[in-house]
Protein backbone atom coordinates (compact mmCIF):
# COMPACT_ATOMS: atom_id res chain seq x y z
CA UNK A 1 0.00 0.00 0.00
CA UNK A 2 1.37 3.69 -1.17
CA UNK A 3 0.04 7.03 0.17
CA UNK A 4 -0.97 8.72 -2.76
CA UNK A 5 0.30 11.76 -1.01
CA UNK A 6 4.12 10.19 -1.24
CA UNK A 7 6.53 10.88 -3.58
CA UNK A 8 7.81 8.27 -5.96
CA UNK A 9 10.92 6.99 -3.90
CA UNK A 10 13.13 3.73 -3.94
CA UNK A 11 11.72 0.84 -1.58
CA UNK A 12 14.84 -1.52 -2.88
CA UNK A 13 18.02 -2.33 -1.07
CA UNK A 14 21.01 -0.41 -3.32
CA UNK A 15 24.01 -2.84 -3.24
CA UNK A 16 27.15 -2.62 -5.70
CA UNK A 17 24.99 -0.17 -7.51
CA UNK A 18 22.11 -2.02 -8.46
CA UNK A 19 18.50 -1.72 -6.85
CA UNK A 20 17.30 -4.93 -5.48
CA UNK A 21 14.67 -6.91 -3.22
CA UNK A 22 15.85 -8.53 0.17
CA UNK A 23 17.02 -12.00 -0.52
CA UNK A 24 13.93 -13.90 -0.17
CA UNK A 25 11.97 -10.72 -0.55
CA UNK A 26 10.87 -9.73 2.42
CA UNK A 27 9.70 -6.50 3.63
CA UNK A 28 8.74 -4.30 6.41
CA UNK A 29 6.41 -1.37 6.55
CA UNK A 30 7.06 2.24 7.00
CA UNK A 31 4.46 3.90 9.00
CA UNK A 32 2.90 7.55 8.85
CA UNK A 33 2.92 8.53 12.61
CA UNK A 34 0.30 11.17 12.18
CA UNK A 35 -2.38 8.48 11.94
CA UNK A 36 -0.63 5.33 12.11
CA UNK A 37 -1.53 4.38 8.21
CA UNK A 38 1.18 2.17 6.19
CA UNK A 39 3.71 4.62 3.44
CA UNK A 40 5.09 1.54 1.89
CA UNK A 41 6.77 -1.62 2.11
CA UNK A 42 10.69 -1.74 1.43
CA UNK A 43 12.97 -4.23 1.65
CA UNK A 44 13.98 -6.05 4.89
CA UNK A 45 17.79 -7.07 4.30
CA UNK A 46 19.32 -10.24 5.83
CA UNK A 47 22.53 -11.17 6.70
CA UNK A 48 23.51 -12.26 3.19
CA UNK A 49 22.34 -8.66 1.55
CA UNK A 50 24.90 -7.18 4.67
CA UNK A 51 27.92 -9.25 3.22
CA UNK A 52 26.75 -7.88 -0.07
CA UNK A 53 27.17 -4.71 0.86
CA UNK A 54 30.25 -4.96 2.38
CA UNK A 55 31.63 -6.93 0.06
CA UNK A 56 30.86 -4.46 -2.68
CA UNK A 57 32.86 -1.42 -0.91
CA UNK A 58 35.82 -3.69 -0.43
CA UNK A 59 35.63 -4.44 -3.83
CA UNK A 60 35.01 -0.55 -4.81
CA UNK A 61 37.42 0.71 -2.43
CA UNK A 62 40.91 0.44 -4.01
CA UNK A 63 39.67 2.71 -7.39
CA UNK A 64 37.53 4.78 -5.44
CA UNK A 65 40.70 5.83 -3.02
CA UNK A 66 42.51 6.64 -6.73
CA UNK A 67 39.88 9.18 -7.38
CA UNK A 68 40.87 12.68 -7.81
CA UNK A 69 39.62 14.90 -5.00
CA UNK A 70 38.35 17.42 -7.21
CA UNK A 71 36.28 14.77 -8.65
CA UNK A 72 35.07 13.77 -5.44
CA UNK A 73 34.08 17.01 -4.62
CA UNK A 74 32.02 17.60 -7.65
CA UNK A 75 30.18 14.46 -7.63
CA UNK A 76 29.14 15.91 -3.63
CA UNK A 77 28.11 19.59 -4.99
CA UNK A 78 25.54 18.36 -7.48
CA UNK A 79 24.16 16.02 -4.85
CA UNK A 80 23.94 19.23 -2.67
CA UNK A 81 22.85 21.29 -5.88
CA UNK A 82 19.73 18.24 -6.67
CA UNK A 83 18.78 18.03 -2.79
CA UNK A 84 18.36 21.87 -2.88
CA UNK A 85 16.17 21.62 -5.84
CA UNK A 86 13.82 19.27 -4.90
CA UNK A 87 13.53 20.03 -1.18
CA UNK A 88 9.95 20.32 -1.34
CA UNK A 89 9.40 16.82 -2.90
CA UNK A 90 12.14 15.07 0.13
CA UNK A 91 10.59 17.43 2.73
CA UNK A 92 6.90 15.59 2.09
CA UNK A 93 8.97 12.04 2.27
CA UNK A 94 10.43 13.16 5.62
CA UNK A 95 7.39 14.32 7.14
CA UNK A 96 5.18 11.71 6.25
CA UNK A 97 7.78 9.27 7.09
CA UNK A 98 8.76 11.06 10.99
CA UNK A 99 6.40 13.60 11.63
CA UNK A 100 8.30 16.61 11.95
CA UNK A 101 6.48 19.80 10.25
CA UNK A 102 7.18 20.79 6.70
CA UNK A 103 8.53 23.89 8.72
CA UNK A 104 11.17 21.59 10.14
CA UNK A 105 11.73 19.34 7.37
CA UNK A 106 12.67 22.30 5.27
CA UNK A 107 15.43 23.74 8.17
CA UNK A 108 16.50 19.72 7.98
CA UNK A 109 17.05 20.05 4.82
CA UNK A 110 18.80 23.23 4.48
CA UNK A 111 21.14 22.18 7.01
CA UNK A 112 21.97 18.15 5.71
CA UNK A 113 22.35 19.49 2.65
CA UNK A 114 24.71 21.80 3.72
CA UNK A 115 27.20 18.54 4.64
CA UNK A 116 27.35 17.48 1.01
CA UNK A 117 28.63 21.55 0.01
CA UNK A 118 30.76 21.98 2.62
CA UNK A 119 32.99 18.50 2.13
CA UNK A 120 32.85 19.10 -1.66
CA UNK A 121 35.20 22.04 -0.81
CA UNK A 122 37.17 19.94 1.92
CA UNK A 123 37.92 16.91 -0.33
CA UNK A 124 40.38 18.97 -2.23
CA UNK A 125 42.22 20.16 1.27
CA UNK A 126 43.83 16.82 2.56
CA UNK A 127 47.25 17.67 3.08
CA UNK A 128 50.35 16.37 4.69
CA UNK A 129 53.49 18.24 5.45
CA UNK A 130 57.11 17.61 4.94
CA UNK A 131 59.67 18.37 7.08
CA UNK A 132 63.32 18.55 7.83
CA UNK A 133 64.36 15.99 10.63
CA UNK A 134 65.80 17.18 13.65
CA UNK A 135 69.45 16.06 13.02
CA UNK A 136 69.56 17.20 9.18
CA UNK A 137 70.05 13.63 8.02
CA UNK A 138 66.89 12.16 6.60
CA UNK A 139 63.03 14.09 5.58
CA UNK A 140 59.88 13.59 7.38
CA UNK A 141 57.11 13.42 5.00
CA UNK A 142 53.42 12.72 6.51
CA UNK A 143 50.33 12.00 4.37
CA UNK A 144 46.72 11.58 4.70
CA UNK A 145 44.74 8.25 3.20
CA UNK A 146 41.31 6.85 3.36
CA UNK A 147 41.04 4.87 6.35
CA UNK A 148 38.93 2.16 3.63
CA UNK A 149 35.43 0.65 4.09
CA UNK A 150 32.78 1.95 6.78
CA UNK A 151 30.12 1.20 8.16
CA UNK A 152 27.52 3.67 9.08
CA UNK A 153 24.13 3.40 11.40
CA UNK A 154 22.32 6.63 11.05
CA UNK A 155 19.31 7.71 13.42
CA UNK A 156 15.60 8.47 12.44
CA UNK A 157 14.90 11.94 14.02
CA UNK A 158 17.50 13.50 11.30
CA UNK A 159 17.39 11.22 8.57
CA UNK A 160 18.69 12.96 6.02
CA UNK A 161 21.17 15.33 7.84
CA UNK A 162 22.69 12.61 10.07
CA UNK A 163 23.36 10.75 6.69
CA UNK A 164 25.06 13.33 4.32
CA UNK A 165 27.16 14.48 8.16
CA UNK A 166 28.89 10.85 7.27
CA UNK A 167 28.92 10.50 3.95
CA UNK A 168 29.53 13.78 2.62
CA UNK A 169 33.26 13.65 4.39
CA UNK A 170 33.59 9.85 3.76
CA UNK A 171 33.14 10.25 -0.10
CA UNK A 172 35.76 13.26 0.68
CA UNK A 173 38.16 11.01 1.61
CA UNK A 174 37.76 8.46 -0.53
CA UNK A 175 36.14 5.83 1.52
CA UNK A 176 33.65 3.68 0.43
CA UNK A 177 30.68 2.52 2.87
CA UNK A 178 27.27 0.52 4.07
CA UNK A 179 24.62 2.65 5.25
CA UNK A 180 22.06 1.01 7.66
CA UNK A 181 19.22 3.98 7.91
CA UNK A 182 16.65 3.23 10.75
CA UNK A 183 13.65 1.65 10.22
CA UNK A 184 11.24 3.87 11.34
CA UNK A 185 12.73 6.50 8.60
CA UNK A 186 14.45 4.66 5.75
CA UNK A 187 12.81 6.71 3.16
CA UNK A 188 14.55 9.74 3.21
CA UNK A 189 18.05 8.12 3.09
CA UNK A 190 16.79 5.66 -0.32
CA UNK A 191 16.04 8.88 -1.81
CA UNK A 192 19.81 10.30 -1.30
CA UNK A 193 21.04 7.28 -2.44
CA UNK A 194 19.36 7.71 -5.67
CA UNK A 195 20.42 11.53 -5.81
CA UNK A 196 23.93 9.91 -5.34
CA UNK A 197 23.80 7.62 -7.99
CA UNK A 198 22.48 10.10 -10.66
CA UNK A 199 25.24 12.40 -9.12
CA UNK A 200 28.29 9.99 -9.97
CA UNK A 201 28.86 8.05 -6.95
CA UNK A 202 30.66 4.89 -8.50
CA UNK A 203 29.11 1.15 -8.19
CA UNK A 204 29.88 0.09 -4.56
CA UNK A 205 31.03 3.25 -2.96
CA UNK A 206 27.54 3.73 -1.67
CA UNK A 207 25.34 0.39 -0.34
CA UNK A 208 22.34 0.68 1.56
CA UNK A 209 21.11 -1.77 3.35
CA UNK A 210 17.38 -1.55 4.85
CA UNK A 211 16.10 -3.95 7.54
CA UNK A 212 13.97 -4.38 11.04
CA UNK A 213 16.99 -6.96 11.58
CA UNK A 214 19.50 -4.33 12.58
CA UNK A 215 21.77 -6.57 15.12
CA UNK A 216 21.93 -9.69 13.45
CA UNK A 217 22.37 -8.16 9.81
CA UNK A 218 25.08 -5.41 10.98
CA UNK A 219 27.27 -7.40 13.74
CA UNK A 220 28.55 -10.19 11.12
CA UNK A 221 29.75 -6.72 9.20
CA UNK A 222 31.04 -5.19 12.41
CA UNK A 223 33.22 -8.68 12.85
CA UNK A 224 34.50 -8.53 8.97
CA UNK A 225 38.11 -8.18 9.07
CA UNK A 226 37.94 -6.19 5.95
CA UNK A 227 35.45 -3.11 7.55
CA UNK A 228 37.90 -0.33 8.74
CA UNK A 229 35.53 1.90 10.11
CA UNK A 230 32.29 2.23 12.02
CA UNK A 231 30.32 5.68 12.51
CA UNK A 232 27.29 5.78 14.51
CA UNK A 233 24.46 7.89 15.94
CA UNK A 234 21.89 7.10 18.35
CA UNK A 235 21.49 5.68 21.77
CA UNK A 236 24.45 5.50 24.39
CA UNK A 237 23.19 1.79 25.61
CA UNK A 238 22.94 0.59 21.32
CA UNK A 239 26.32 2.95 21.15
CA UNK A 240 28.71 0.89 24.29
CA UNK A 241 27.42 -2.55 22.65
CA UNK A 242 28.86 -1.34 19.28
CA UNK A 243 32.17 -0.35 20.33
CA UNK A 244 32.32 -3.65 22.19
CA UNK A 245 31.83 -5.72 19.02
CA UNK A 246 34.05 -3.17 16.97
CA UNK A 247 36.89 -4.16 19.31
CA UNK A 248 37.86 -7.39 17.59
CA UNK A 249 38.68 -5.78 14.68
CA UNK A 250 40.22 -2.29 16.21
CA UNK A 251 38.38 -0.13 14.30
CA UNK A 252 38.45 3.10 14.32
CA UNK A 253 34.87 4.20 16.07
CA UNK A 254 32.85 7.51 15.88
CA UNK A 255 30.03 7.56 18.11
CA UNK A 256 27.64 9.75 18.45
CA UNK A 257 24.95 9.43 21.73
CA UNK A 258 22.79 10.42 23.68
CA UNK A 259 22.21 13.48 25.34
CA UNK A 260 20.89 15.41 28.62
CA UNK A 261 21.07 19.11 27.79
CA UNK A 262 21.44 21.50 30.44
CA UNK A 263 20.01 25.30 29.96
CA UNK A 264 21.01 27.64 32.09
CA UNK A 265 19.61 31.18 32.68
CA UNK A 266 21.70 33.71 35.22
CA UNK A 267 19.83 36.62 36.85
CA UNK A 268 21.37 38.64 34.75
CA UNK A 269 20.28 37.19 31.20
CA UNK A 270 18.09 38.60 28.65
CA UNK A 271 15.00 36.63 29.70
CA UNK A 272 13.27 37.59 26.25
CA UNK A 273 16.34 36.37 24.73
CA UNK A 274 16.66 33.29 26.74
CA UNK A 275 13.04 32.15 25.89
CA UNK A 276 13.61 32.64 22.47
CA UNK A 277 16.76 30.44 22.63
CA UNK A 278 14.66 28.14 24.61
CA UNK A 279 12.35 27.38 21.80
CA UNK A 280 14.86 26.70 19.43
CA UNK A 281 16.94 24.28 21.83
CA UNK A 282 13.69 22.61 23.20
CA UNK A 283 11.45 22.94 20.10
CA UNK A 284 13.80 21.92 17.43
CA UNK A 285 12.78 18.28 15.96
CA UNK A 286 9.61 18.54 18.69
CA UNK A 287 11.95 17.49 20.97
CA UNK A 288 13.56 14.76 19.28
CA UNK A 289 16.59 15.66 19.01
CA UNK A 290 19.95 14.46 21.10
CA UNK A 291 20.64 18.33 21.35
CA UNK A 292 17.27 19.54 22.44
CA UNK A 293 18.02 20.65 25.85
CA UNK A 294 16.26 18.68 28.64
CA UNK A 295 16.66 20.59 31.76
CA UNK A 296 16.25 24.37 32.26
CA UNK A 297 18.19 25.24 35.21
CA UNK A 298 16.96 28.70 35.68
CA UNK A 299 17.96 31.72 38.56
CA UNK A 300 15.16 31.76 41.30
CA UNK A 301 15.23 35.69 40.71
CA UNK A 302 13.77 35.26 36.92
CA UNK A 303 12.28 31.58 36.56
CA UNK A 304 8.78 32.77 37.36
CA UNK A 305 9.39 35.50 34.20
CA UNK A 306 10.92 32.86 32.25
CA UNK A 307 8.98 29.94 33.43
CA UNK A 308 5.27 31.93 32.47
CA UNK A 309 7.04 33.33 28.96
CA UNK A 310 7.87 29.75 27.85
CA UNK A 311 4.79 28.52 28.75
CA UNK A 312 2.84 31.04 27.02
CA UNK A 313 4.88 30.31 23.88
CA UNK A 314 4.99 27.10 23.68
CA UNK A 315 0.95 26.72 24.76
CA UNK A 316 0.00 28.50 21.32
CA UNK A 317 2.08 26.36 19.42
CA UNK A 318 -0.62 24.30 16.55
CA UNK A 319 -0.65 20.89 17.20
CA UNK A 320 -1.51 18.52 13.97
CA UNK A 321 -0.26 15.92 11.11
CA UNK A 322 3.28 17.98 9.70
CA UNK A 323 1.45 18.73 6.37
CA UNK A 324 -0.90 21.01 7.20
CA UNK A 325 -0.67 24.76 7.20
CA UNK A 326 0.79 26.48 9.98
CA UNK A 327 1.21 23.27 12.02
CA UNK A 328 4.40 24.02 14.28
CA UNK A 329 3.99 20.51 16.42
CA UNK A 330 3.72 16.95 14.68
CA UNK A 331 3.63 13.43 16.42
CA UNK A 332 6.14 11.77 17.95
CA UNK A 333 7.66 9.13 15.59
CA UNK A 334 5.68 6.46 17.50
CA UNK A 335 3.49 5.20 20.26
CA UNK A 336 6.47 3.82 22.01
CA UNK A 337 8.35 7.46 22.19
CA UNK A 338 4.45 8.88 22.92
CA UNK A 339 3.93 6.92 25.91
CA UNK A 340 8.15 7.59 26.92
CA UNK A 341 7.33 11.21 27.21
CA UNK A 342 3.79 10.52 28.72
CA UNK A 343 5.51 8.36 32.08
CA UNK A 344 8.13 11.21 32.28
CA UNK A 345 5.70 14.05 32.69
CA UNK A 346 3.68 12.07 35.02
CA UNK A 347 6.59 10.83 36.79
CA UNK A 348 7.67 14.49 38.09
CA UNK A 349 3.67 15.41 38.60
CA UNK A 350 3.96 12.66 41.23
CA UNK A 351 6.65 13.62 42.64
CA UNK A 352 5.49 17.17 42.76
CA UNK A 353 5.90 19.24 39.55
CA UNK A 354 3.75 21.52 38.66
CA UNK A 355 2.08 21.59 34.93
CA UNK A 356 1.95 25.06 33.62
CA UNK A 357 0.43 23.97 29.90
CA UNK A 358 0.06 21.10 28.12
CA UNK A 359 0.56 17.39 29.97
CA UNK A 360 -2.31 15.22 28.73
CA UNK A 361 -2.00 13.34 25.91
CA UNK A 362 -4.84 14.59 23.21
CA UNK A 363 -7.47 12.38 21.86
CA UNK A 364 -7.39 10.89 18.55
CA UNK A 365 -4.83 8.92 15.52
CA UNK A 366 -1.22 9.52 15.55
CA UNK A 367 1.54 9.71 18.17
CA UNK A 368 1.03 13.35 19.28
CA UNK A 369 1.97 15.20 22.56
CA UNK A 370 1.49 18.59 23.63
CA UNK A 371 4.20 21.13 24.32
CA UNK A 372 4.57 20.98 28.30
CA UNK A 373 6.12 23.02 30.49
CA UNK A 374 6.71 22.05 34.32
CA UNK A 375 7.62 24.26 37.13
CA UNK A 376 8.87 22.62 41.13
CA UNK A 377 10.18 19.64 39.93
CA UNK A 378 12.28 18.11 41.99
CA UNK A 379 15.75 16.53 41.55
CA UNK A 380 14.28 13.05 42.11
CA UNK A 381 12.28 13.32 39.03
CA UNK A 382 12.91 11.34 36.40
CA UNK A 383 13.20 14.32 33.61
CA UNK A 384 16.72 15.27 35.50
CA UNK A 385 18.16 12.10 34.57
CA UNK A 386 16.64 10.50 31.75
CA UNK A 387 16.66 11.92 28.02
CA UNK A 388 13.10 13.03 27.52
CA UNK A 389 12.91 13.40 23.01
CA UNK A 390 9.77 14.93 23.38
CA UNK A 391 8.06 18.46 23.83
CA UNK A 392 8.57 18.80 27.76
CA UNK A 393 10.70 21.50 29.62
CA UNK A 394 11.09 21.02 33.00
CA UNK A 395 12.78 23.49 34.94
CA UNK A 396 14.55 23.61 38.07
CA UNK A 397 16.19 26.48 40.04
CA UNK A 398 18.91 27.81 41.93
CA UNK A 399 20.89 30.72 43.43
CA UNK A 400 24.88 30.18 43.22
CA UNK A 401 26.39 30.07 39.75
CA UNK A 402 28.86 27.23 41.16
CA UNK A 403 25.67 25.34 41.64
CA UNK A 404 24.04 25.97 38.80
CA UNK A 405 27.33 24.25 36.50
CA UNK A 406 27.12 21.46 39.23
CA UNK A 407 24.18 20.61 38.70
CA UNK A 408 24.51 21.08 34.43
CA UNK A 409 27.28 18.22 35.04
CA UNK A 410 25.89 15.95 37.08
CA UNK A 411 24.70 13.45 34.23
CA UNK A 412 26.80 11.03 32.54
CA UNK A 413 26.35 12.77 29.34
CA UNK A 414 28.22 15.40 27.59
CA UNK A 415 27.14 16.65 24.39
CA UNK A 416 25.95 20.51 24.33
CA UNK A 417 24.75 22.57 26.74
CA UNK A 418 23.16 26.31 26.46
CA UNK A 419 23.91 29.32 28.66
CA UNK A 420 22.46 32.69 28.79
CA UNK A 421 24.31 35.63 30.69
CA UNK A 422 25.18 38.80 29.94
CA UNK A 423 28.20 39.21 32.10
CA UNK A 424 31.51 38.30 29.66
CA UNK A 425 33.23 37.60 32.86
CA UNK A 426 30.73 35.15 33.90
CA UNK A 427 29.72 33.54 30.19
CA UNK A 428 33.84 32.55 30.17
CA UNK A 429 34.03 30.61 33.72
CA UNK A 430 30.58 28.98 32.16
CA UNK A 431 31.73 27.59 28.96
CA UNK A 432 34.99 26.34 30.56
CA UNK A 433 33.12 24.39 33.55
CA UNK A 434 30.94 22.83 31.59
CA UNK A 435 31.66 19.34 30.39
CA UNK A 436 30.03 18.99 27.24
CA UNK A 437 31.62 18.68 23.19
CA UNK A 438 29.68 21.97 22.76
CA UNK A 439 28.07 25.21 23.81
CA UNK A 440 25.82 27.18 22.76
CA UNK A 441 26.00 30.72 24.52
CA UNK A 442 23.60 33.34 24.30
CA UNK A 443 22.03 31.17 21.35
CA UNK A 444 19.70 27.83 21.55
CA UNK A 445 20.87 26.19 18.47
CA UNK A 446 25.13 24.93 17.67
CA UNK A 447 24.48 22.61 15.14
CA UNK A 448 26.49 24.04 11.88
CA UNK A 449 28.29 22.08 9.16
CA UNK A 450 31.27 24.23 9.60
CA UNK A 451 31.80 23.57 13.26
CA UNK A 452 32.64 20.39 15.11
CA UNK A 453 29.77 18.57 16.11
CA UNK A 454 30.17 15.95 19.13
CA UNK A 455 30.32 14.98 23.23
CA UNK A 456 31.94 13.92 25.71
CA UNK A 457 31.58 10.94 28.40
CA UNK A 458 29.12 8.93 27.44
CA UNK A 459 27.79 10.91 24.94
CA UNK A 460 30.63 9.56 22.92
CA UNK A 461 34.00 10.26 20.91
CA UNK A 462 35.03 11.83 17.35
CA UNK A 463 33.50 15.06 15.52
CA UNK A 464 31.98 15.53 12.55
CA UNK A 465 31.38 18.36 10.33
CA UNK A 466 33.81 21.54 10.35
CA UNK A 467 37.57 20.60 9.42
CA UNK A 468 37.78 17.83 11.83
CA UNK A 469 35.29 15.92 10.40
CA UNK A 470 36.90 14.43 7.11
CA UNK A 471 39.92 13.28 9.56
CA UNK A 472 38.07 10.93 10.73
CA UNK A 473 37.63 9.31 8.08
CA UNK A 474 41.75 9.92 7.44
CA UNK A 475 44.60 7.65 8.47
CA UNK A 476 48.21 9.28 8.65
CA UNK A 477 51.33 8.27 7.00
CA UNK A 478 54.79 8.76 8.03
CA UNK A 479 57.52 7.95 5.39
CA UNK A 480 61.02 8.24 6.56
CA UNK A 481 63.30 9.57 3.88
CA UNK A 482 66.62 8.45 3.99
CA UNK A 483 69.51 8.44 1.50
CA UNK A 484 70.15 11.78 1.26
């Protein structure tokens, strides 16, 4: 069954450049969360389709590595120059497919594409150096190679832009890869496969690989002595059992995980300002996003201010399927994640929070939740510990800066965090206490291709995007030159 209202897209595994069915031709189906209604059935890949895959990047691997960079590059700006021109048609596939507002869809888009533009101009700046040893007698000369075949586990909240953040700077460097999209959103990342392909991406360089399987198709890749690489994005539990079975081989990880967000408003902060960069940092993705800050540790002096101000703006937020007009809230991606968010909120009313709008869950199809905000809740709550992905803002309070950063780093997660002072003096000692990957001061959003993106603790290792992100997809070569 196809929703007329879906664009034509692949449903196909894409292996050693050729679309085909799942061996044995299974599928699974991919689900509109606004009412619960089947998209479309695509393939559900096995274990043998996995060694496909892989086995077509090893094969591709040596002549893609031989590849001029500026031919790299080009093949990655007309994928960015096609995504840009047919956002609208990949921003219906993404919302039917997750539920995020055109709105949002659109800024998605904007910003994955972004990836593939940015690492078409980085492909051609892998350099080495060359050097003079210490003792005059011999040269040092470094270089920079493709670390060879990856593997790559992207998320479903940013389907497109959490694909082209690994891709983009692995086709930069001359890697080839498998792609294992989530199944709750494996549309979006079909459809850039096909933009790849019509954009030059050689046979093999690029294999998807769809399936509800995920474990038992990707670990037998994981374990193949011949995968160099493994990039990942999604939970910290999913994320420590990864790097566990990536061990046997030593290979060289990225992981990106999860995520409890600290925002922090000082007396002194531009409250206006600070609610503004609340609904950015809270509302991005509905929620569901490993950035989207979770706790809003606010000064007693202005958390009434802030706490009424937030409320007011998220309360008039529409609530509705992500294709309709002025719809700023869709569902939640599905009933599991619904009924997540629902237990958190009514874990901290229990335990004495207070709910200043929204909290019920509404009547009707589809996964939906209403923007909440929640005042007193206390430390014991759930929401301070656990990663909420969902519409909620709980906020807490307190009096002492030193506090305040105490209590921003008292999860085992590191990725961003968001601060709002005025006072330089103060905004400094804030950014350097906190222990995230990233900051975001005086604004509520840090995601940009041309910046670093990544955590700390168990919110996991290696960047991507800005100039560190194609080394990690880089190894580096000494040579020793002697006879001189």
């Amino acid at each position: 069954m196809t929703s007329s209202a879906l664009p034509d897209v692949p449903t196909q595994l894409f292996i050693g450049g050729s679309w085909r069915d799942a061996t044995g031709g299974a599928t699974f189906a991919v689900e509109n969360p606004a009412d619960g209604s089947t998209l479309v059935e695509v393939a559900n890949g096995t274990v043998e389709d996995g060694k496909a895959a892989i086995d077509a990047a090893v094969a591709a691997q040596p002549d893609w590595a031989k590849v001029p960079p500026r031919d790299r590059g080009e093949i990655l700006r007309s994928a960015f120059e096609t995504v840009v021109d047919r956002a609208d048609e990949l921003a219906t596939i993404m919302t039917l497919e997750m539920g995020k507002p055109l709105s949002e869809s659109q800024a998605e888009i904007t910003y994955g594409a972004e990836f593939l533009r940015w690492f078409s101009e980085e492909a051609v700046r892998v350099s080495g150096r060359y050097s003079v040893a210490p003792n005059g007698a011999t040269r040092l000369l470094t270089l920079k190679q493709p670390v060879g075949p990856c593997l790559m586990i992207t998320p479903w909240n940013f389907p497109l832009a959490m694909g082209t953040r690994k891709i983009a700077p692995a086709i930069a460097a001359g890697c080839t890869m498998v792609v294992k999209p989530a199944g709750l959103t494996p549309l979006t990342m079909l459809w850039l496969a096909k933009v790849l392909e019509e954009s030059g991406v050689p046979e093999g360089v690029l294999n998807v690989v769809t399936t509800r399987s995920t474990g038992e198709v990707m670990e037998p890749i994981i374990r193949d002595p011949r995968l160099r690489k493994l990039t990942f994005t999604g939970s910290t539990e999913v994320g420590r059992s990864l790097v566990e079975q990536s061990a046997e081989g030593l290979l060289r990880v990225s992981m990106e995980l999860g995520g409890n967000a600290p925002f922090l408003v000082f007396a002194d902060a531009d409250v206006d300002a600070a609610v503004e960069g609340a609904m950015l940092a809270k509302m991005r993705n509905i929620g569901e996003a490993c950035t989207a800050a979770n706790r809003f540790i606010v000064h007693a002096d202005v958390a009434e201010e802030f706490s009424s101000k937030l409320a007011e703006k998220m309360g008039a937020l529409k609530i509705g399927p992500g294709l309709e007009d002025d719809v700023k809230v869709g569902p939640l991606v599905e009933e599991k994640q619904r009924d997540k968010v629902a237990e958190l909120v009514d874990d901290a009313v229990e335990k004495g929070a207070t709910v200043v709008t929204g909290g019920q869950v509404p009547d009707g199809p589809g996964w939906f939740y209403p923007p909440t905000v929640l005042t007193d809740v206390p430390l014991s709550a759930k929401v301070s510990t656990e990663e909420i992905f969902g519409p909620v803002a709980p906020i807490f309070t307190f009096t002492d800066d030193d506090d305040a950063i105490r209590m921003a780093n008292d999860t085992e997660y590191g990725l961003v965090a968001y601060a709002f002072t005025t006072d330089y003096a103060r905004a400094v000692k804030v950014y350097e206490g906190l222990e995230t990957g990233m900051v975001g001061m005086n604004q509520g959003i840090v995601s940009n291709p041309a910046a670093p993106f990544g955590g700390v603790k168990a919110s996991g290792f290696g960047r991507e995007g800005g100039a560190e992100g194609i080394e990690e997809y880089l190894e580096t070569k000494y040579v020793g030159l002697g006879g001189l």
